[in-house]
Protein backbone atom coordinates (compact mmCIF):
# COMPACT_ATOMS: atom_id res chain seq x y z
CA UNK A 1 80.92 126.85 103.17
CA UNK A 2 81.48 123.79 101.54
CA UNK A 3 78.45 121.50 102.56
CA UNK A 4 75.75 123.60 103.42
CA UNK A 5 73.80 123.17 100.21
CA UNK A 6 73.88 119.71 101.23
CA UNK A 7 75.09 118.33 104.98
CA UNK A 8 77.14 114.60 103.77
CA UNK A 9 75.48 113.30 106.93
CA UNK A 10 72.17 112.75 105.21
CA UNK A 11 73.94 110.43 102.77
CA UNK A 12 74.11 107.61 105.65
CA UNK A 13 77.78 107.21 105.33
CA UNK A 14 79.16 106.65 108.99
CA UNK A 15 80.39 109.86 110.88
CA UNK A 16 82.47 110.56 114.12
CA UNK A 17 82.58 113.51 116.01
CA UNK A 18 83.90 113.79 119.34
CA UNK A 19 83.60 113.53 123.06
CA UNK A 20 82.82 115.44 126.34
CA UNK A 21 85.02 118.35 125.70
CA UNK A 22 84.45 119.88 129.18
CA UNK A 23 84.34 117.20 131.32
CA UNK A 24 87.37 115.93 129.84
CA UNK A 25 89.38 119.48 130.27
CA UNK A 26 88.15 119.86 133.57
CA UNK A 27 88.64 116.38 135.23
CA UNK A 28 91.35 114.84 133.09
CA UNK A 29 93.47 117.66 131.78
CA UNK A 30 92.83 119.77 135.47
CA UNK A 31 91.96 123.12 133.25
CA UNK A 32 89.75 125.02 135.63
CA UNK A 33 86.94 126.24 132.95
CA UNK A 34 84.33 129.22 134.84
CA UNK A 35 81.02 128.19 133.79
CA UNK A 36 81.56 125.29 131.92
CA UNK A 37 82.97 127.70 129.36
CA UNK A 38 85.80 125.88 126.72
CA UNK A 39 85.55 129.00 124.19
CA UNK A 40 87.99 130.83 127.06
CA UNK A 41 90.74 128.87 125.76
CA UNK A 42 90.86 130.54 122.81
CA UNK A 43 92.07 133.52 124.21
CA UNK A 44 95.62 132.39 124.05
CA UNK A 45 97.81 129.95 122.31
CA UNK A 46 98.19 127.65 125.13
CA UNK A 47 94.39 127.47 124.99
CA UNK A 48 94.35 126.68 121.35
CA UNK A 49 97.02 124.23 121.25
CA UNK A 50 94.98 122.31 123.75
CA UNK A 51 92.18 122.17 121.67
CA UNK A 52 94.20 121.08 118.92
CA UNK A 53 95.26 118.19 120.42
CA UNK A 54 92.18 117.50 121.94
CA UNK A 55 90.34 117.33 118.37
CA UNK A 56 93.60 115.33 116.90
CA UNK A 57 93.18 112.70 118.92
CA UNK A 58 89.71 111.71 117.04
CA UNK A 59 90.39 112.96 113.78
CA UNK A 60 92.69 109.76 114.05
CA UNK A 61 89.77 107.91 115.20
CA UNK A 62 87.75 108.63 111.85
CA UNK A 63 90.65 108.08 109.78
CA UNK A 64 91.36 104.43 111.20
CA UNK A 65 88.07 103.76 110.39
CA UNK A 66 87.34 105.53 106.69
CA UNK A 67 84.86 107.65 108.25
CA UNK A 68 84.07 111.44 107.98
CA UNK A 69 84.50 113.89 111.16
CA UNK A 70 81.98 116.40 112.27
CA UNK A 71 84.24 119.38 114.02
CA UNK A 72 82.21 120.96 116.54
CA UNK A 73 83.31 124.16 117.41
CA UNK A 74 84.43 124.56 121.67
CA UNK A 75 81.41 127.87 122.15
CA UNK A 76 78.99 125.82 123.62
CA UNK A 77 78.87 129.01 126.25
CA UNK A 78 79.66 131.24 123.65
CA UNK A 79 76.37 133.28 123.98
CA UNK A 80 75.86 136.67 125.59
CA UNK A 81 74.54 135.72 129.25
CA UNK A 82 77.72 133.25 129.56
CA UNK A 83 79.49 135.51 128.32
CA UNK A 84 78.84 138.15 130.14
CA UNK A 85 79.52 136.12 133.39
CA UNK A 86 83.37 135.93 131.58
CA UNK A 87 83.52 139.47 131.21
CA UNK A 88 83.37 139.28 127.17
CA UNK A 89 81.26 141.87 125.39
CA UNK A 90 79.38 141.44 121.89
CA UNK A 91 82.73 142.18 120.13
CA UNK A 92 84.91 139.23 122.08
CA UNK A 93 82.49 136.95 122.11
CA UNK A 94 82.13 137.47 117.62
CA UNK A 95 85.92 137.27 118.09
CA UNK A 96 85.92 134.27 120.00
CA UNK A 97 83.05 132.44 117.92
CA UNK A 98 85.01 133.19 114.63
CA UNK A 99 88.28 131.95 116.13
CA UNK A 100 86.42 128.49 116.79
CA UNK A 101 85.79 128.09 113.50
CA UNK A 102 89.41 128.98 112.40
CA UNK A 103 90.51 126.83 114.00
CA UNK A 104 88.47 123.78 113.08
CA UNK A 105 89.65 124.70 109.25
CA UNK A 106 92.97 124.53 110.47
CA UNK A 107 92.74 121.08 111.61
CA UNK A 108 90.31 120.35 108.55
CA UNK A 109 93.20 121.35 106.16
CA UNK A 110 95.88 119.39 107.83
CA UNK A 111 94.27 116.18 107.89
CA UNK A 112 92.86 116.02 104.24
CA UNK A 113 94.86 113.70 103.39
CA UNK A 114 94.73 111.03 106.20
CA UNK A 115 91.04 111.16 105.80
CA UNK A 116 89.34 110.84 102.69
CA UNK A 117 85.53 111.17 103.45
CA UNK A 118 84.34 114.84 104.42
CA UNK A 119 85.04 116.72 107.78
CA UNK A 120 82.78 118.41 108.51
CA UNK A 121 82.71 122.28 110.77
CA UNK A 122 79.91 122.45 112.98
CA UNK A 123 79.31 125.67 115.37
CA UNK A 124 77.87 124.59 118.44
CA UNK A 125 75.03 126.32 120.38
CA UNK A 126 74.47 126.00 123.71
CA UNK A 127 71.82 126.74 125.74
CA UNK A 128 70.54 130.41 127.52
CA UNK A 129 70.14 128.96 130.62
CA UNK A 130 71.33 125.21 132.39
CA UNK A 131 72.06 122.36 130.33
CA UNK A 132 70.41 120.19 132.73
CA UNK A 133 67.22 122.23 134.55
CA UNK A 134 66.60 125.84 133.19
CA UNK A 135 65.45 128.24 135.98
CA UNK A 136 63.30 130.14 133.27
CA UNK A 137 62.39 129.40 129.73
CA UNK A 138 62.15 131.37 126.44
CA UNK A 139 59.39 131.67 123.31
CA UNK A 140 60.67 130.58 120.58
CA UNK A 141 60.52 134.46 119.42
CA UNK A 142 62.68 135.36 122.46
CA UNK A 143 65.19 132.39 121.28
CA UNK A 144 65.36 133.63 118.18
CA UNK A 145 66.40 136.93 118.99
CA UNK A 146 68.96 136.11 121.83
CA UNK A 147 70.88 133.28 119.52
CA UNK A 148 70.81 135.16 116.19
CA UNK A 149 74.23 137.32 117.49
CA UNK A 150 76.45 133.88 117.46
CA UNK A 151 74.16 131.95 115.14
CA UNK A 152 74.81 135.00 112.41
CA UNK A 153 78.91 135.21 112.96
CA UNK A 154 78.80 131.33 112.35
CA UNK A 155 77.13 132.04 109.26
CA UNK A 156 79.34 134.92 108.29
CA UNK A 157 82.45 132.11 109.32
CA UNK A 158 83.77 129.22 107.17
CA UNK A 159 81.00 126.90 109.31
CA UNK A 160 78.71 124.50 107.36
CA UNK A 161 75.88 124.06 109.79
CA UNK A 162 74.85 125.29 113.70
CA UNK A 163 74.13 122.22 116.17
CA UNK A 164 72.47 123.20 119.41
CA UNK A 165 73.18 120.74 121.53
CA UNK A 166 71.60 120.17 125.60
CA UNK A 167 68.40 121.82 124.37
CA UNK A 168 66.12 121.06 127.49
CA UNK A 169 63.00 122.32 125.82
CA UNK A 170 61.01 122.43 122.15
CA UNK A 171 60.51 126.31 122.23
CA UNK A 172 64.50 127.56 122.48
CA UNK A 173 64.66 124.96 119.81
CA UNK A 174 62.27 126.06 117.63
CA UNK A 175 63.64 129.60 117.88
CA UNK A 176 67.37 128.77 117.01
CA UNK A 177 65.94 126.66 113.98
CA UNK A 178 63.96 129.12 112.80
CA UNK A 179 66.89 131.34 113.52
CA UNK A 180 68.96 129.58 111.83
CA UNK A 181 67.21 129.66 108.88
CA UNK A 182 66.45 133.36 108.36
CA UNK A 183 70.33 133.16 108.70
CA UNK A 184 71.08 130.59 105.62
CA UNK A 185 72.80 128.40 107.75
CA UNK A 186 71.60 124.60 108.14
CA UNK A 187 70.60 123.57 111.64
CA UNK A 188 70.96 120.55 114.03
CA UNK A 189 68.93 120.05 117.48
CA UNK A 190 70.20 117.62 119.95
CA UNK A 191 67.88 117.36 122.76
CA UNK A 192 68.91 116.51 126.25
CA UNK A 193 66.76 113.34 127.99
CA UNK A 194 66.47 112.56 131.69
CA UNK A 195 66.19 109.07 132.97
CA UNK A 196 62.61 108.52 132.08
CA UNK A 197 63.80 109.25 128.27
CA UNK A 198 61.67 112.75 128.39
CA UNK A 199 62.95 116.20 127.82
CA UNK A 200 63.80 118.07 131.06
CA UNK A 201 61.07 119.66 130.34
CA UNK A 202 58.80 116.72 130.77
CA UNK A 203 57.84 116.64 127.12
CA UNK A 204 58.65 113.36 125.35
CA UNK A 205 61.03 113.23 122.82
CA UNK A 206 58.60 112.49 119.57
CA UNK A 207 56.39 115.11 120.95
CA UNK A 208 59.40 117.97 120.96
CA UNK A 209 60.94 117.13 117.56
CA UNK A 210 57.06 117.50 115.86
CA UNK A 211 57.06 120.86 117.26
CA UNK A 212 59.71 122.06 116.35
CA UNK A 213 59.24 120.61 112.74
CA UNK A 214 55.60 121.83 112.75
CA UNK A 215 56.60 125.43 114.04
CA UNK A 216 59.74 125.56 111.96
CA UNK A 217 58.66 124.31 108.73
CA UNK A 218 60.78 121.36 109.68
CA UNK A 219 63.71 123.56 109.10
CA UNK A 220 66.15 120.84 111.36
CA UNK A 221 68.70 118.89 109.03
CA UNK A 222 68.11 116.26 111.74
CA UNK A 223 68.23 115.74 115.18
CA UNK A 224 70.10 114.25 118.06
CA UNK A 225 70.18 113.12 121.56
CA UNK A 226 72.95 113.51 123.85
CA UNK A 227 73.89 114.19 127.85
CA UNK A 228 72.27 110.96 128.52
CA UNK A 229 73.11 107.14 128.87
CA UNK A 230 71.40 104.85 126.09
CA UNK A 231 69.63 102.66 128.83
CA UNK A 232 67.40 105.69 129.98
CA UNK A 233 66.11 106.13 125.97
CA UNK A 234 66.01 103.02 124.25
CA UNK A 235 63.00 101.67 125.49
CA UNK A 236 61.35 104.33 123.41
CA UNK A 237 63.22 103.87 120.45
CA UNK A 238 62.47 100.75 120.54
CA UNK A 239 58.57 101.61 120.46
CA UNK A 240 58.98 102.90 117.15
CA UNK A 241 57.13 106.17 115.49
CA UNK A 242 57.90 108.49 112.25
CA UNK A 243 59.51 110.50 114.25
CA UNK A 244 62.72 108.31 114.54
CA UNK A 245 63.69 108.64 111.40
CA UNK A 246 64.52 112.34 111.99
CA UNK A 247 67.51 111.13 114.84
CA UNK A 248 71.30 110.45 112.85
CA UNK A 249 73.07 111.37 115.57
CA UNK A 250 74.00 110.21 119.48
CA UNK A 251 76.50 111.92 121.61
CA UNK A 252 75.46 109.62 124.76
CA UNK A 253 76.85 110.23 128.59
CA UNK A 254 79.15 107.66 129.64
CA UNK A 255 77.61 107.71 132.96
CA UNK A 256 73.98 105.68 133.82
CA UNK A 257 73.80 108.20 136.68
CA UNK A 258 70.94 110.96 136.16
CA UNK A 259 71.32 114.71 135.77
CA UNK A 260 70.64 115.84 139.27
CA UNK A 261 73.73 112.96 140.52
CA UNK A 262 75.86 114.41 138.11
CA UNK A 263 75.40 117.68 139.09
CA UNK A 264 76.59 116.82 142.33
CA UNK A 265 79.19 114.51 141.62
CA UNK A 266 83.15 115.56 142.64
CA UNK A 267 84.88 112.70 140.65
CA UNK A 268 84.22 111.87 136.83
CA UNK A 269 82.14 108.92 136.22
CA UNK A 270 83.39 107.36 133.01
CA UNK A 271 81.72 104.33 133.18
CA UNK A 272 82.32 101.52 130.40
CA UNK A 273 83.79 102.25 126.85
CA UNK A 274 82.90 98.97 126.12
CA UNK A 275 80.05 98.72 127.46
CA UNK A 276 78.72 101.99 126.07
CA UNK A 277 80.19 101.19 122.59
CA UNK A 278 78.05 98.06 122.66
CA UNK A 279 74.75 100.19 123.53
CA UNK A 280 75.73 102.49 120.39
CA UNK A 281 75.74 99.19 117.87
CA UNK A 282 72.59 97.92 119.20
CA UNK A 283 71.15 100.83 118.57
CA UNK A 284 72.45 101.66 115.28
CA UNK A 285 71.16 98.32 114.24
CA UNK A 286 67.67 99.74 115.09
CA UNK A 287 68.28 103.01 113.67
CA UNK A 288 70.79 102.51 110.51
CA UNK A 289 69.96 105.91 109.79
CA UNK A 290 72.54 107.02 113.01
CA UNK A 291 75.31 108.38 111.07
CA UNK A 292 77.10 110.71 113.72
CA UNK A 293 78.37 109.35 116.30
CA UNK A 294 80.34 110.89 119.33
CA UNK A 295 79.94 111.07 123.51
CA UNK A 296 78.51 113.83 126.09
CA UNK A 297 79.53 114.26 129.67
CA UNK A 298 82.22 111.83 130.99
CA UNK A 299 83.41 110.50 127.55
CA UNK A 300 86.90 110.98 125.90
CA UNK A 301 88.46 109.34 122.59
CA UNK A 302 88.60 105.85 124.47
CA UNK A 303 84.77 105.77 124.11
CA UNK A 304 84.87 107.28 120.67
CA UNK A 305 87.57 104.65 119.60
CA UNK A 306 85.51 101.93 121.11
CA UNK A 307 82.32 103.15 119.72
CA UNK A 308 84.22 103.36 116.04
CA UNK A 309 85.64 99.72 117.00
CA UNK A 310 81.81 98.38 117.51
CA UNK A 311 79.81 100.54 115.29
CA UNK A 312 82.10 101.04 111.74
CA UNK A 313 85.00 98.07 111.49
């Protein structure tokens, strides 16, 4: 519970954090994952040990660059209806959400000394239905009251904040922030964008983040975008608003290809590092106050280490 009186990413000091955990798993490391699900690897060592190595890789990245590390916990599916499909009950899944955050304070205490700005534990939230179109949607009431199992056994756990990341519409939002802050525990949003840089939902992005600040009490830390490409959103950054300001963080795809293509796609489209790393310091540029930086589907630590190469040397 170190930072949750205070998150160290609203000090604008640069932060990594890191990739696209499941695509990577799935299409580089050939782990077959049922429902997307990474959390199942903590059921055994193996499992762990590949985490371990997946989050050491950029843990290096932030400490070649002097930057802090925002550890986000592998339960993105760690909620009851995933779950379920698993075969985990209310009891595994706790068991499984606290493990997470073990082990993210195991590999915060080993690499304390080979980096010197904060690391940060963050357990991630996924969303009740798809990532990409929800067949159904939630009130924010309803939100509320599915999330608050996991969202409370993060609280109870050595995690400083909850970021729920993919969120395709304001409401589920709204109810994990509010959530979230009957539970004491700070709160992140991360919305997902389509190619026309508006919610799945249709909603525009400005639009969402006001209601969730206006229902909410603007109980968000901040907010983020990610499982999208920077050229299908920066048009509308670039128009401007108040609302900006409330974005520090970007976990872009690698691909340019939209949701429904990826959906279909067989192969992993990584795209360009480079290339993507040079969208991330343009934009930063227009938004100094982006202070987490990572990737979303089809990224590893090469676009993390190129995105640290153009955004913090």
């Amino acid at each position: 519970m170190t930072f949750r009186k205070h998150l160290p990413q609203l000090d604008g000091e640069p932060f990594v954090t890191d990739g696209g955990l499941e695509t990577y798993l799935i299409f580089e490391r050939g782990i077959d994952l049922p429902e997307f699900a990474a959390f199942d690897l903590l059921k055994d060592e193996a499992g762990i040990e590949e985490l371990r190595q997946y989050f050491s890789r950029y843990l290096e990245i932030a400490a070649k660059h002097g930057a802090g590390f925002v550890l986000e916990s592998p339960t993105w599916r760690a909620s009851s209806a995933w779950g379920e499909k698993l075969g985990y009950d209310a009891e595994g899944l706790r068991t499984a959400n606290l493990r997470a955050i073990e082990l993210l304070e195991e590999l915060r205490d080993s690499h304390r000394e080979s980096i010197q700005q904060p690391l940060v534990i963050s357990g991630n939230i996924g969303p009740h239905d798809d990532g990409y179109q929800p067949s159904g949607t939630l009130t924010p009431e309803q939100a509320a009251a599915y999330h608050s199992a996991q969202i409370s056994t993060f609280a109870e756990s050595g995690a400083d904040l909850v970021s729920a990341v993919t969120m395709t519409y304001a409401e589920e939002a709204a109810g994990i922030a509010s959530a979230a802050a009957a539970a004491g525990i700070p709160v992140v949003i991360s919305f997902t964008l389509e190619t026309d840089a508006r919610l799945p939902s249709g909603q525009p992005l400005g639009e969402a983040i006001g209601q969730v600040d206006a229902e909410t009490g603007g109980a968000p830390a901040y907010y983020m975008i990610n499982c999208a490409h920077p050229t299908h959103f920066d048009s509308i950054l670039a128009e401007g608003g108040d609302w900006l300001g409330r974005i520090r963080g970007l976990r872009a795809n690698a691909s340019m290809a939209s949701h429904a293509e990826l959906d279909e796609a067989t192969e992993l489209d990584a795209g360009d590092p480079e290339d993507l790393a040079a969208h991330y310091a343009r934009l930063r540029e227009q938004m100094p106050q982006l202070a987490v930086l990572g990737g979303c589907c089809g990224t590893d630590h090469r676009h993390v280490a190129a995105i640290g190469a153009a955004c913090l040397s």
